[in-house]
N, C-alpha and C. Protein backbone atom coordinates (compact mmCIF):
# COMPACT_ATOMS: atom_id res chain seq x y z
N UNK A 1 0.85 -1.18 0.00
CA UNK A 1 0.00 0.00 0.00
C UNK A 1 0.89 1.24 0.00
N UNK A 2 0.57 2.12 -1.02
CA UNK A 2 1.69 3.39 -0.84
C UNK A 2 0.56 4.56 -0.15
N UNK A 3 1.19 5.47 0.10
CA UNK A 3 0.82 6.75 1.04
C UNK A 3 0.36 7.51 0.45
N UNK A 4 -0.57 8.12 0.14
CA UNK A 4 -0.59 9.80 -0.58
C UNK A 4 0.00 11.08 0.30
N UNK A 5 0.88 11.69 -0.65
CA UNK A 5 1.93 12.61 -0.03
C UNK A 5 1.01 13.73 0.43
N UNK A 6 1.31 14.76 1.74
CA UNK A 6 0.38 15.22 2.01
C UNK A 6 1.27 16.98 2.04
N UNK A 7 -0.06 17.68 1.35
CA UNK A 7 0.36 19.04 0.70
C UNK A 7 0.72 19.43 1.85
N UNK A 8 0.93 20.48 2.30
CA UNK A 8 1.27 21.70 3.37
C UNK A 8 0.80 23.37 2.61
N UNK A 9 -0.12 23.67 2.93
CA UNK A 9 -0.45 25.04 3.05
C UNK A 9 -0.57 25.83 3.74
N UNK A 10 -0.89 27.28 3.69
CA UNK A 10 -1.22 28.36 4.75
C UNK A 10 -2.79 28.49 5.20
N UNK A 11 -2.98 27.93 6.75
CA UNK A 11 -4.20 27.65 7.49
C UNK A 11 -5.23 28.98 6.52
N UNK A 12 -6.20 29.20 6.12
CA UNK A 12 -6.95 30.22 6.43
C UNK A 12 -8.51 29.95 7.23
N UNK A 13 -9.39 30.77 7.16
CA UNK A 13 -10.47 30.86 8.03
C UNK A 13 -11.21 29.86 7.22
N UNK A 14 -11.34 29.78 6.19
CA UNK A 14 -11.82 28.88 5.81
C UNK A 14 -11.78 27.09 6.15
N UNK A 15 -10.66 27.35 6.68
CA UNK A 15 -10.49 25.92 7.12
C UNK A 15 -10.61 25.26 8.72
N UNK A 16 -11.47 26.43 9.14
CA UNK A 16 -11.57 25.94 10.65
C UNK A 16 -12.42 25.16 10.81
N UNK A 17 -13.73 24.95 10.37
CA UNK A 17 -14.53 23.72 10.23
C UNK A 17 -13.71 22.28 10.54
N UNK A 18 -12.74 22.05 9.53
CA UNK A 18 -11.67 20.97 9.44
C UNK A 18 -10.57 21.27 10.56
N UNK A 19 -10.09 22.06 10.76
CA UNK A 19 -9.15 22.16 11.48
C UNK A 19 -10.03 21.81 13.22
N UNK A 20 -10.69 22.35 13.39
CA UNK A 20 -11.43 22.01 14.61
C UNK A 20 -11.82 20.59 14.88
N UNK A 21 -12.17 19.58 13.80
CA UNK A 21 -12.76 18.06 13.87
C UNK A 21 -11.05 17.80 14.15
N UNK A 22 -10.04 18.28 13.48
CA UNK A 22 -8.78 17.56 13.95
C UNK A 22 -8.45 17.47 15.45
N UNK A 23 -8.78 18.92 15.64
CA UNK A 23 -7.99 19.65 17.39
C UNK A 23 -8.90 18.98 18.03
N UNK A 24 -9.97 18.41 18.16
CA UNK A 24 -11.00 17.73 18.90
C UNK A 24 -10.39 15.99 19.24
N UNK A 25 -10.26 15.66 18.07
CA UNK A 25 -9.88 14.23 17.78
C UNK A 25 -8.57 14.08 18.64
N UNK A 26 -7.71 14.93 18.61
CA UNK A 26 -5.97 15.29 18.62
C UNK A 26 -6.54 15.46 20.55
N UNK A 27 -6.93 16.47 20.91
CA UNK A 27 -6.74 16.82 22.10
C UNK A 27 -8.21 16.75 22.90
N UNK A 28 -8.95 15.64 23.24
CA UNK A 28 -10.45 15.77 23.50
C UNK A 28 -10.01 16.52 24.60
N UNK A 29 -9.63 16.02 25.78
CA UNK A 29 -9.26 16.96 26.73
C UNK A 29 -9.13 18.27 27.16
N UNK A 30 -8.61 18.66 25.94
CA UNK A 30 -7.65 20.23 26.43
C UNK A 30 -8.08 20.88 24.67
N UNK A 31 -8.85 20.91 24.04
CA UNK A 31 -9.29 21.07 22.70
C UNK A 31 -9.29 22.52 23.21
N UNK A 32 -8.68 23.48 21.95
CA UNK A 32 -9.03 24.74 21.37
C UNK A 32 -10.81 25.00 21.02
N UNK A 33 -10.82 26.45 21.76
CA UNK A 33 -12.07 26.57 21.14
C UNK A 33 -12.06 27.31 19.70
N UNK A 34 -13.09 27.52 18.84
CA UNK A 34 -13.01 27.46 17.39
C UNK A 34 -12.89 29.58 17.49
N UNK A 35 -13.20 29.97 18.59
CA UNK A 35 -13.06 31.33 18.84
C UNK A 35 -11.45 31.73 19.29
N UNK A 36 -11.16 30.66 19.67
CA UNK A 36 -9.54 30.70 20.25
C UNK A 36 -8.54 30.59 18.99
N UNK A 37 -9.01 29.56 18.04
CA UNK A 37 -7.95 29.52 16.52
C UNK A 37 -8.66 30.28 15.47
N UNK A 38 -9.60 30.94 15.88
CA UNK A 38 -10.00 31.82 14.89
C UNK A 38 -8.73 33.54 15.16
N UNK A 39 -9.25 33.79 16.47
CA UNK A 39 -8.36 34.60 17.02
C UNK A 39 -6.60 34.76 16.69
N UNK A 40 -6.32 33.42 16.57
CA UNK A 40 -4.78 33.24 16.06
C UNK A 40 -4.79 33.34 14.32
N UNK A 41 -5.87 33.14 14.03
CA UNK A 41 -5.67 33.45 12.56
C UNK A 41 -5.77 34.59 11.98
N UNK A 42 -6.38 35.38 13.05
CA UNK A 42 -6.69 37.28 12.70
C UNK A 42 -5.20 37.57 13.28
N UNK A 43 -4.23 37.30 13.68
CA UNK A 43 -3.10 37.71 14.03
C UNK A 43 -2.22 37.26 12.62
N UNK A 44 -2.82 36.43 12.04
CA UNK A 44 -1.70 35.67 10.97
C UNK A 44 -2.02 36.87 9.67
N UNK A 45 -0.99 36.94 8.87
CA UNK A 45 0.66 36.97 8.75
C UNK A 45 1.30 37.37 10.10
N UNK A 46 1.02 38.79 10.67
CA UNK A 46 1.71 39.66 11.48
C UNK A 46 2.77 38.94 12.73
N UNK A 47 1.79 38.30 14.06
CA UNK A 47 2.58 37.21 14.79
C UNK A 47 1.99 35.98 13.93
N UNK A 48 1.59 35.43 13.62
CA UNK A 48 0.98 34.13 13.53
C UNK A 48 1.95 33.61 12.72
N UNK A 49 1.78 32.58 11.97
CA UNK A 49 1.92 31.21 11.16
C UNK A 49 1.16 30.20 11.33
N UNK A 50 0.17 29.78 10.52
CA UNK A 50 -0.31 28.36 10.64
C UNK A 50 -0.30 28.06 9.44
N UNK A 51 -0.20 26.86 9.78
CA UNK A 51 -0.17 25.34 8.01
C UNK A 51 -0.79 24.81 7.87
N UNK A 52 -1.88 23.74 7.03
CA UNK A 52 -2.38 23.26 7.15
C UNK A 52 -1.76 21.95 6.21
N UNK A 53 -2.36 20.68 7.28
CA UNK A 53 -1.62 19.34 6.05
C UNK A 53 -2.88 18.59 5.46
N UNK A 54 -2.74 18.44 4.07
CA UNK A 54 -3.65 17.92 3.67
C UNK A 54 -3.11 16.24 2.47
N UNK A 55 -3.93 15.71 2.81
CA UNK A 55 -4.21 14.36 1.78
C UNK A 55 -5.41 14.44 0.67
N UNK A 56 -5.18 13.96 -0.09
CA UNK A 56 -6.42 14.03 -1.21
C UNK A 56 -7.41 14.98 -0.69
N UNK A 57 -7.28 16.64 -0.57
CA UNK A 57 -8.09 17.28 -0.15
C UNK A 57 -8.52 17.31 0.82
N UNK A 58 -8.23 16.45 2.04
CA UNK A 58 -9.04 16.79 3.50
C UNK A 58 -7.59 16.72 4.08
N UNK A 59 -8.19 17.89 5.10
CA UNK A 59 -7.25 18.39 6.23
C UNK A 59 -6.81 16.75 7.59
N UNK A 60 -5.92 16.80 7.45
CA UNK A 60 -5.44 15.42 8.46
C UNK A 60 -4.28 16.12 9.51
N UNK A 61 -4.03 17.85 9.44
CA UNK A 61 -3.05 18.21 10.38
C UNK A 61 -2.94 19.63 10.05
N UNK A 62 -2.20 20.14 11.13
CA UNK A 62 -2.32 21.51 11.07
C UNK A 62 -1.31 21.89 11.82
N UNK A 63 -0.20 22.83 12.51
CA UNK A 63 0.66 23.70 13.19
C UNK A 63 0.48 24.82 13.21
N UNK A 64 0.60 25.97 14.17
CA UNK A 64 1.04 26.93 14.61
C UNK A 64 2.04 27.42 15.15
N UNK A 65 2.35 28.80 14.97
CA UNK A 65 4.00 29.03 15.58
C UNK A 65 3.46 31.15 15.73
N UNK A 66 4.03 31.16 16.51
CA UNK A 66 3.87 32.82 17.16
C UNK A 66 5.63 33.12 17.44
N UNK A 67 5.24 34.50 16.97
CA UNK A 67 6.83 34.61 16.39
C UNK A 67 6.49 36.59 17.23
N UNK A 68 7.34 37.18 18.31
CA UNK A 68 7.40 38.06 18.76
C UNK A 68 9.15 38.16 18.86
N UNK A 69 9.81 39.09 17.99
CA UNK A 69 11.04 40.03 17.98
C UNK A 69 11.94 38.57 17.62
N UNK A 70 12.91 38.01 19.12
CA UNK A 70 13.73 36.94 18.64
C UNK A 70 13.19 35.73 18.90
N UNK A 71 12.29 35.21 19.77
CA UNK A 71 11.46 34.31 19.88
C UNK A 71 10.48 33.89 19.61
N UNK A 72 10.13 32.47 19.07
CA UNK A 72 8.70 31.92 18.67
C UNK A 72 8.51 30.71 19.22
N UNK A 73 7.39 30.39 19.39
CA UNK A 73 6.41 29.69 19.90
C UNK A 73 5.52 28.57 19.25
N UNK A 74 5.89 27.53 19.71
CA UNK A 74 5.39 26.63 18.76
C UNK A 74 3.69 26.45 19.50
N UNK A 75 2.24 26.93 18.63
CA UNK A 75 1.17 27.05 19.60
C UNK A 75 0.83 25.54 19.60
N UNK A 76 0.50 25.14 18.58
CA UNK A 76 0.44 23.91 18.56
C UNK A 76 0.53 22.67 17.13
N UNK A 77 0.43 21.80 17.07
CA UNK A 77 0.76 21.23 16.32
C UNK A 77 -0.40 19.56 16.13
N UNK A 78 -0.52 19.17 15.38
CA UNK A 78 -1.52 17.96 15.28
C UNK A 78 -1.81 17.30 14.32
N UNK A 79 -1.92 16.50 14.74
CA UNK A 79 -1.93 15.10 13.29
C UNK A 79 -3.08 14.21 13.33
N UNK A 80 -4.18 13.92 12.85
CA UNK A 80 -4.99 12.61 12.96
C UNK A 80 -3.92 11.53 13.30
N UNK A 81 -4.63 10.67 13.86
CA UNK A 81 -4.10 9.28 14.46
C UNK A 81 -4.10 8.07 13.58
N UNK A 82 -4.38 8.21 12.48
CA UNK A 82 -4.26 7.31 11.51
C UNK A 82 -3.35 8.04 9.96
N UNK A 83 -2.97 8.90 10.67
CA UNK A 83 -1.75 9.92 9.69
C UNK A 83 -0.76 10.09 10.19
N UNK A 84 -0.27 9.84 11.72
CA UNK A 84 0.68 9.67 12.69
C UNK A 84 1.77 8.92 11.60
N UNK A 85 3.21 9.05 12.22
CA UNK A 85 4.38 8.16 11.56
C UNK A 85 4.37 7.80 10.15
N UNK A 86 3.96 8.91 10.09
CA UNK A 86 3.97 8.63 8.20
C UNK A 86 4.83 10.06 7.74
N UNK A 87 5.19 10.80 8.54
CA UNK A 87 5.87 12.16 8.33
C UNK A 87 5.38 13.18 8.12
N UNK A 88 4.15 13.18 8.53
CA UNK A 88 3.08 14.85 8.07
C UNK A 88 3.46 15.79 9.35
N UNK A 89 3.90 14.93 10.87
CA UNK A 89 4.38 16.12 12.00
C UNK A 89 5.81 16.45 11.67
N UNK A 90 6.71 15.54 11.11
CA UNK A 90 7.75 15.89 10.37
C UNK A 90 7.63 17.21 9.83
N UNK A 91 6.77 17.51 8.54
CA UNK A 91 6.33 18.01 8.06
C UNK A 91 6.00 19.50 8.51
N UNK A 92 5.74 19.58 8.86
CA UNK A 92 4.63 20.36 9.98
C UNK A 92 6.17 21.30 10.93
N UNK A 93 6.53 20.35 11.24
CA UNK A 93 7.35 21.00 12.25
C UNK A 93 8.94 21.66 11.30
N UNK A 94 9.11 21.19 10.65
CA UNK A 94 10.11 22.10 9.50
C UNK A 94 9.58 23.08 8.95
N UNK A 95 7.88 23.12 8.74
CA UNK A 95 7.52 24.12 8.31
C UNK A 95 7.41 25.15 9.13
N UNK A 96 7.10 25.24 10.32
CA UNK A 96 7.23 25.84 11.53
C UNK A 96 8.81 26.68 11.82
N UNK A 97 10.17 25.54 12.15
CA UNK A 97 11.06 26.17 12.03
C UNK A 97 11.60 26.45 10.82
N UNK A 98 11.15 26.09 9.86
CA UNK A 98 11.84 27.06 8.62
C UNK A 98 11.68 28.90 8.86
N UNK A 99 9.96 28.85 9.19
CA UNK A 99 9.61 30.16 9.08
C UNK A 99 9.69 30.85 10.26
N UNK A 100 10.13 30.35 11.63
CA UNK A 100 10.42 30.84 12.62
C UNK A 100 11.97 31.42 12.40
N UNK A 101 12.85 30.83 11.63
CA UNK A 101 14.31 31.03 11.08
C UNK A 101 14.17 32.16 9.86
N UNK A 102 12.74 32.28 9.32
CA UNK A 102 12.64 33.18 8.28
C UNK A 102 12.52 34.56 9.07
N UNK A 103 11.80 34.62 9.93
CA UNK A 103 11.41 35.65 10.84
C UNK A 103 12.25 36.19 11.59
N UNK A 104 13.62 35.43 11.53
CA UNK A 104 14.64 35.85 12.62
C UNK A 104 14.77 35.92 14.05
N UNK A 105 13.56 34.55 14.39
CA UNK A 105 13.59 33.92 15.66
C UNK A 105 15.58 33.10 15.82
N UNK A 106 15.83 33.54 17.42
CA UNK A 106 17.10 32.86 18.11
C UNK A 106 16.85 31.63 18.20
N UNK A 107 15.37 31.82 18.83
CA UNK A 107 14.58 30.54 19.58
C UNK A 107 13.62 30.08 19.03
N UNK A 108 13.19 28.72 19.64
CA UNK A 108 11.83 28.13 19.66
C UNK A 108 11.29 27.30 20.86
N UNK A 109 10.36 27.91 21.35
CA UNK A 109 9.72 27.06 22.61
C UNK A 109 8.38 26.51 22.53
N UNK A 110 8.77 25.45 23.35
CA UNK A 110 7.11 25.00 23.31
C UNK A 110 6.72 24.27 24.49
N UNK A 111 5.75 23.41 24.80
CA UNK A 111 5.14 23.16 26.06
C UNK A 111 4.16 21.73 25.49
N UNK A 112 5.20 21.11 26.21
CA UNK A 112 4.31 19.38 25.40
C UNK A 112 3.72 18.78 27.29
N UNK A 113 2.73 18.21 26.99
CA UNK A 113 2.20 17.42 28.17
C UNK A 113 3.45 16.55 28.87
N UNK A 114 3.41 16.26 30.20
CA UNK A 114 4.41 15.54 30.73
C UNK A 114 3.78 13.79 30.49
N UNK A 115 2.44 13.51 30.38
CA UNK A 115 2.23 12.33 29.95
C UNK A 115 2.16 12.16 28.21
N UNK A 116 2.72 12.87 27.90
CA UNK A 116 2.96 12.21 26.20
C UNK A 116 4.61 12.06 25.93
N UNK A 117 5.16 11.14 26.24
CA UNK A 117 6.20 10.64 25.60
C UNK A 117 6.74 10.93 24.43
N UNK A 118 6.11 10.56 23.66
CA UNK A 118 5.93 10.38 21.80
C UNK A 118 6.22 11.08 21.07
N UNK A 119 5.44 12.71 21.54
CA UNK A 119 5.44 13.81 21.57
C UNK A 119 6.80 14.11 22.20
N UNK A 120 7.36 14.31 23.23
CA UNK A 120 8.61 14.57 24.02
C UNK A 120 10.14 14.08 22.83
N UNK A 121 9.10 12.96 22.61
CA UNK A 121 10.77 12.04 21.98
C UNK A 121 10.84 13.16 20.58
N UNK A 122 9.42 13.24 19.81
CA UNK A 122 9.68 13.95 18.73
C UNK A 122 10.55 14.89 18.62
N UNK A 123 10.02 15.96 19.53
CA UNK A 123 10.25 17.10 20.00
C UNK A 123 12.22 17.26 19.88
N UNK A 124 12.53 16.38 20.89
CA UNK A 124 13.98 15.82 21.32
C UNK A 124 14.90 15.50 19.80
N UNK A 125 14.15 15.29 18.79
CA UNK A 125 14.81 14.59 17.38
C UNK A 125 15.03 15.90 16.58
N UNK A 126 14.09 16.91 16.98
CA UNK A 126 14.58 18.11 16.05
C UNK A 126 15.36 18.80 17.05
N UNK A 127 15.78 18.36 18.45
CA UNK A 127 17.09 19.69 18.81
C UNK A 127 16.42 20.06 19.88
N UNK A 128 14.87 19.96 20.80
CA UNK A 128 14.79 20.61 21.24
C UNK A 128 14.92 19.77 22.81
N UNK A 129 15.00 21.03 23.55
CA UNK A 129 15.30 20.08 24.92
C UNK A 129 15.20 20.39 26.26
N UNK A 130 14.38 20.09 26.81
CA UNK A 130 13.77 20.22 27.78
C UNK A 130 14.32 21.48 29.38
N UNK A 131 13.38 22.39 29.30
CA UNK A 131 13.60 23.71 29.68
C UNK A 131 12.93 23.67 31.48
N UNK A 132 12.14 23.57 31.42
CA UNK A 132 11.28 23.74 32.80
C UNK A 132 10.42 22.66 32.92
N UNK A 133 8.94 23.07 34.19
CA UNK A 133 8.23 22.48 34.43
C UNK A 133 7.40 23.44 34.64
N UNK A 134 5.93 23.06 33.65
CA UNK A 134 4.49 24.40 34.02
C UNK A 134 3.60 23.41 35.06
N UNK A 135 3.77 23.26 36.27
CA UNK A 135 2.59 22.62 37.17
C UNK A 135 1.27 22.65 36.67
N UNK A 136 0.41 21.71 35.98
CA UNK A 136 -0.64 22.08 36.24
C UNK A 136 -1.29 23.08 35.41
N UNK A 137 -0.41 22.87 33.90
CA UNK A 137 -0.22 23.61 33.51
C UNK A 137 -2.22 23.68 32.08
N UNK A 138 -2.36 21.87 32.02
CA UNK A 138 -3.47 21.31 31.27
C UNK A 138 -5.08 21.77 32.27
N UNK A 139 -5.55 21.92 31.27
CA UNK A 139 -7.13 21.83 32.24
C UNK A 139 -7.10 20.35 33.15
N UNK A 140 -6.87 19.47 32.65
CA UNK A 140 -6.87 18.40 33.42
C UNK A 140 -6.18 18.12 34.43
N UNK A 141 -4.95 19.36 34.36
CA UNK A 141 -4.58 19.47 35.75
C UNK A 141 -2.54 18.68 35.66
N UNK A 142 -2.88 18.38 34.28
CA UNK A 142 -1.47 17.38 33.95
C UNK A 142 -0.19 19.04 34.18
N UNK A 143 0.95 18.60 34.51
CA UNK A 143 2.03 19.06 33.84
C UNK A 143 2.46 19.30 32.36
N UNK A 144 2.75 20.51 32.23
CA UNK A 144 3.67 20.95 30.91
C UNK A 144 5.24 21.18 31.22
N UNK A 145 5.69 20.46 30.30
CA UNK A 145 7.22 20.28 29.84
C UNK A 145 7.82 21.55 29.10
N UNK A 146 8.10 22.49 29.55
CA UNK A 146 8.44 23.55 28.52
C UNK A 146 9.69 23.05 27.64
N UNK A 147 10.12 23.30 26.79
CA UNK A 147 10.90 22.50 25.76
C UNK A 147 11.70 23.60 24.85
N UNK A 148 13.18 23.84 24.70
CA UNK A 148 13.64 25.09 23.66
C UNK A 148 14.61 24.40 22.52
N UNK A 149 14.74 25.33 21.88
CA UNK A 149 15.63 24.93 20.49
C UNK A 149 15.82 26.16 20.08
N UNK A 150 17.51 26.47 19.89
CA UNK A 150 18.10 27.05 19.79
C UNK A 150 18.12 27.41 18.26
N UNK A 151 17.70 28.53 17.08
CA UNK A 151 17.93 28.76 15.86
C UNK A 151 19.82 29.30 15.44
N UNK A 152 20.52 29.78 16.25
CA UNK A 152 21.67 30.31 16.03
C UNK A 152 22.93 29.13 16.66
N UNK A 153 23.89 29.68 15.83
CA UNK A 153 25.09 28.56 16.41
C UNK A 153 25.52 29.10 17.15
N UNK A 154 25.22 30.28 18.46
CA UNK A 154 26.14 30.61 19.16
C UNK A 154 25.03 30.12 20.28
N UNK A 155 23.97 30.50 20.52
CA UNK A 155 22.89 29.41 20.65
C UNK A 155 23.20 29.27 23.04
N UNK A 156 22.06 28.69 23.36
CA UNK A 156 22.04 28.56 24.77
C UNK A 156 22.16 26.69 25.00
N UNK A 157 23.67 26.11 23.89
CA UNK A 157 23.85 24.66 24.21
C UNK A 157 22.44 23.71 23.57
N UNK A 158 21.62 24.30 22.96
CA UNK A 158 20.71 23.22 22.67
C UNK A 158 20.41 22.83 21.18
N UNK A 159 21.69 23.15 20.50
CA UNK A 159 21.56 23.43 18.78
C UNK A 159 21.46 21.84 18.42
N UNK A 160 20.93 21.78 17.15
CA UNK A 160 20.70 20.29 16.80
C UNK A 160 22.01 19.84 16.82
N UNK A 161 22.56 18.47 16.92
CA UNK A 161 23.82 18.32 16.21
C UNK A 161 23.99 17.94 14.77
């Protein structure tokens, strides 16, 4: 069985319908409200960035990244679960630091759950590496892992190798 390669575009409003059935599926828990990624998309170009990943026309993933002076912010990132390990968060996340490196971000931070592993290990494969602890940080009450990656080679020790 081969894969269909999956596009990468620029999120617009139009695509929150889809983008919302993902963030639901992706995070039942701790789900964005559709007023909350609408909000990040009235910021996009200016701070924003979002992508959207698509297969034969339907949305299967999406990223965000917030980009203020030398630092950006990875908001979030998501994949259907039957599009997982096939390289669309790959995907997703180069597209992210490409344009966080376009913007003339130093940095990149982000904040992954302390019970997702998977997520952690990813995270760890592009360079980034583990910064703090947000207590309590999930509605559910879980811990956040704050997480950085260094864009410059003079950098705070956490550059890819």
């Amino acid at each position: 069985m081969t894969r269909a390669t999956a596009v990468l575009r620029r999120m617009t409003a139009d695509d929150l319908s889809s983008v919302m059935e993902v963030e639901r599926a992706t995070f039942p828990a701790d789900a964005w409200s559709e007023a909350m990624m609408r909000g990040e998309l009235r910021d996009q170009p200016r701070t924003r960035h979002y992508v959207v990943a698509e297969v034969d026309g339907r949305i299967i993933g999406y990223a965000g990244l917030a980009v203020a002076a030398d630092q950006a912010d990875v908001q979030t990132i998501a994949v259907l679960a039957e599009h997982r390990r096939s390289g669309i968060g790959t995907a997703l996340m180069d597209a992210l630091l490409a344009e966080a490196a376009r913007r003339g971000a130093d940095a990149v931070f982000l904040e992954v759950r302390a019970d997702n592993p998977p997520a952690q290990a990813m995270y760890e494969r592009f360079g980034f590496a583990a910064l703090g602890v947000r207590r309590r940080y999930y509605e559910d009450g879980t811990d956040a892992i704050t997480m950085v990656k260094s864009l410059t080679e003079r950098g705070s020790g956490h550059e890819q190798a």
